[in-house]
C-alpha atoms as a PDB file:
ATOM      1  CA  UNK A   1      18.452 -23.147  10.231  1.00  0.00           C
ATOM      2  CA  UNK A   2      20.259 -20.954  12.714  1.00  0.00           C
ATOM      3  CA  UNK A   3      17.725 -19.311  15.543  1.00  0.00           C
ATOM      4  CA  UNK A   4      18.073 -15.868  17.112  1.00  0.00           C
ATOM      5  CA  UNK A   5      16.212 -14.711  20.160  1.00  0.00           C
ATOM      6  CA  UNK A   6      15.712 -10.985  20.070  1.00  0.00           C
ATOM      7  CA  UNK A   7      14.052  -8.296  22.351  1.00  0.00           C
ATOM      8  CA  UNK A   8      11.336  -6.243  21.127  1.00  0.00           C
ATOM      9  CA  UNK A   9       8.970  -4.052  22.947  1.00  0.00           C
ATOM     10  CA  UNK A  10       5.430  -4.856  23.753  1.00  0.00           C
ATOM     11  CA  UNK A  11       4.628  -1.861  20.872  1.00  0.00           C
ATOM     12  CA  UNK A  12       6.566  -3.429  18.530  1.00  0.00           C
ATOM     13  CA  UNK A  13       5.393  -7.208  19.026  1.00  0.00           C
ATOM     14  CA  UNK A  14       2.057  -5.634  18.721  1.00  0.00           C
ATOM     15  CA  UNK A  15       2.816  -4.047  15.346  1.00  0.00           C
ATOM     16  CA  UNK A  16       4.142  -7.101  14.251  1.00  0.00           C
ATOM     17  CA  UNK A  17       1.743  -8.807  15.195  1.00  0.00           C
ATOM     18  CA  UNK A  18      -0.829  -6.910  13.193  1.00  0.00           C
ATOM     19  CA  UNK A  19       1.070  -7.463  10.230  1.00  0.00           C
ATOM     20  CA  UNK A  20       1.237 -10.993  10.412  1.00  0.00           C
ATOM     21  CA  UNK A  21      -0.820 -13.195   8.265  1.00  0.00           C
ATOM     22  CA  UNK A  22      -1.927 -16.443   9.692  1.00  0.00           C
ATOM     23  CA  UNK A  23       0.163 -18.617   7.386  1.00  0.00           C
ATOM     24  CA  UNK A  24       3.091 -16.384   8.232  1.00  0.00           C
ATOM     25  CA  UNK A  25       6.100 -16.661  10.768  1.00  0.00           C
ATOM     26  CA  UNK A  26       7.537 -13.480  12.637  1.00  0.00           C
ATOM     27  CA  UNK A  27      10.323 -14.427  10.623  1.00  0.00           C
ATOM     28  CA  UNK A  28       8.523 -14.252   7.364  1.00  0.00           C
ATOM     29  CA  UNK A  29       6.382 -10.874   8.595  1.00  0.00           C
ATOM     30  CA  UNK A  30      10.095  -9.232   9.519  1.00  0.00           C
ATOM     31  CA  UNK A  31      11.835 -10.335   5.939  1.00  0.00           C
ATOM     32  CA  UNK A  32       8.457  -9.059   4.126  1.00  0.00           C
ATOM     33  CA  UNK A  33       8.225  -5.935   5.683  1.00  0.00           C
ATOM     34  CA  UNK A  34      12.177  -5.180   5.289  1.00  0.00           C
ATOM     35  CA  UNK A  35      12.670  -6.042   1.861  1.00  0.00           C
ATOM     36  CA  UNK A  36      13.770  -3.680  -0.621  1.00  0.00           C
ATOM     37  CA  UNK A  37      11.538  -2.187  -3.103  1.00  0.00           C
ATOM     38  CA  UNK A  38      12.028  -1.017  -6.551  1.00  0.00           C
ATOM     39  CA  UNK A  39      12.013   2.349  -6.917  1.00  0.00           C
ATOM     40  CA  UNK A  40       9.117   2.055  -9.868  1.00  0.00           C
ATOM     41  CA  UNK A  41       7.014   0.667  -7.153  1.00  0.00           C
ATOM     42  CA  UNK A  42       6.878   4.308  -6.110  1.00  0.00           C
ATOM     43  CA  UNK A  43       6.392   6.059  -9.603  1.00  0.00           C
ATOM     44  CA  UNK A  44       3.364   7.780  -9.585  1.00  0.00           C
ATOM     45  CA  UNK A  45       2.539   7.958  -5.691  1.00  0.00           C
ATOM     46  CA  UNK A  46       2.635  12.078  -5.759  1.00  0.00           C
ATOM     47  CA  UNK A  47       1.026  14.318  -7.543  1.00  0.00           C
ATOM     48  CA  UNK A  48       3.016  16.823  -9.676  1.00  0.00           C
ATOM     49  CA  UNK A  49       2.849  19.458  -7.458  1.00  0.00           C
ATOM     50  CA  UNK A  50       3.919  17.250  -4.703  1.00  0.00           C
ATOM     51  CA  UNK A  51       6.780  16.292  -6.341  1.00  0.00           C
ATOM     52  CA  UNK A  52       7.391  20.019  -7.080  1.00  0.00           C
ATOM     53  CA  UNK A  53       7.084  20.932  -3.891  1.00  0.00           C
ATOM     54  CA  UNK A  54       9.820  18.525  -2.557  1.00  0.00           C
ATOM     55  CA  UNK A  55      11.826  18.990  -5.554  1.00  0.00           C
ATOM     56  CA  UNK A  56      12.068  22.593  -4.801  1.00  0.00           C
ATOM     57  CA  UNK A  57      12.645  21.612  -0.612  1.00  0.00           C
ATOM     58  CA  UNK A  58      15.672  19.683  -1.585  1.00  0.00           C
ATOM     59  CA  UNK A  59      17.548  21.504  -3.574  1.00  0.00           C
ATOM     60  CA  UNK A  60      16.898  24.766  -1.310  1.00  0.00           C
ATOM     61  CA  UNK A  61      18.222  22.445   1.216  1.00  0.00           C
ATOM     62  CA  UNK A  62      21.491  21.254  -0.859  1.00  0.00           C
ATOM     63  CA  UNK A  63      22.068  25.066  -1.228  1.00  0.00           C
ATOM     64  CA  UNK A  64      21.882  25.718   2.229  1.00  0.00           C
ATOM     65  CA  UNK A  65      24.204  22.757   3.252  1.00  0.00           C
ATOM     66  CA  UNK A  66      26.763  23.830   0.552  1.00  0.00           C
ATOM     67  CA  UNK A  67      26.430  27.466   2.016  1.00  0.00           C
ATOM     68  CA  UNK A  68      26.882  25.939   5.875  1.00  0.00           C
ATOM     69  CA  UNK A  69      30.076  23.990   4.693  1.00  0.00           C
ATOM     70  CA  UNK A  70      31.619  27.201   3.618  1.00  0.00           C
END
């Protein structure tokens, strides 16, 4: 197994550290917290009108981009 040494701030080693389960490794806490999710993990996490709301914020946003680019 190939070893790295990073630098992280005393924040961050505390955030880690609060993550980390006492079976785990900061190796184990870092792979679990950056792993990719499906996106059906997230169905259902806003409401409707939440998801209205940004709906409606993004493609006013797309519009004004295209209209910038002009």
């Amino acid at each position: 197994m190939v070893v790295r040494t990073i630098t992280v701030t005393d924040e961050a080693y505390r955030r880690l550290r609060a993550h980390k389960g006492d079976a785990e490794s900061f190796s184990d806490v870092v792979l679990r917290l950056t792993r990719r999710k499906p996106l059906s993990d997230f169905a259902g996490v806003l409401s409707h009108e939440t998801a209205s709301a940004l709906r409606a914020a993004v493609v006013e946003d797309r519009a004004e981009r295209r209209r910038l680019d002009r």
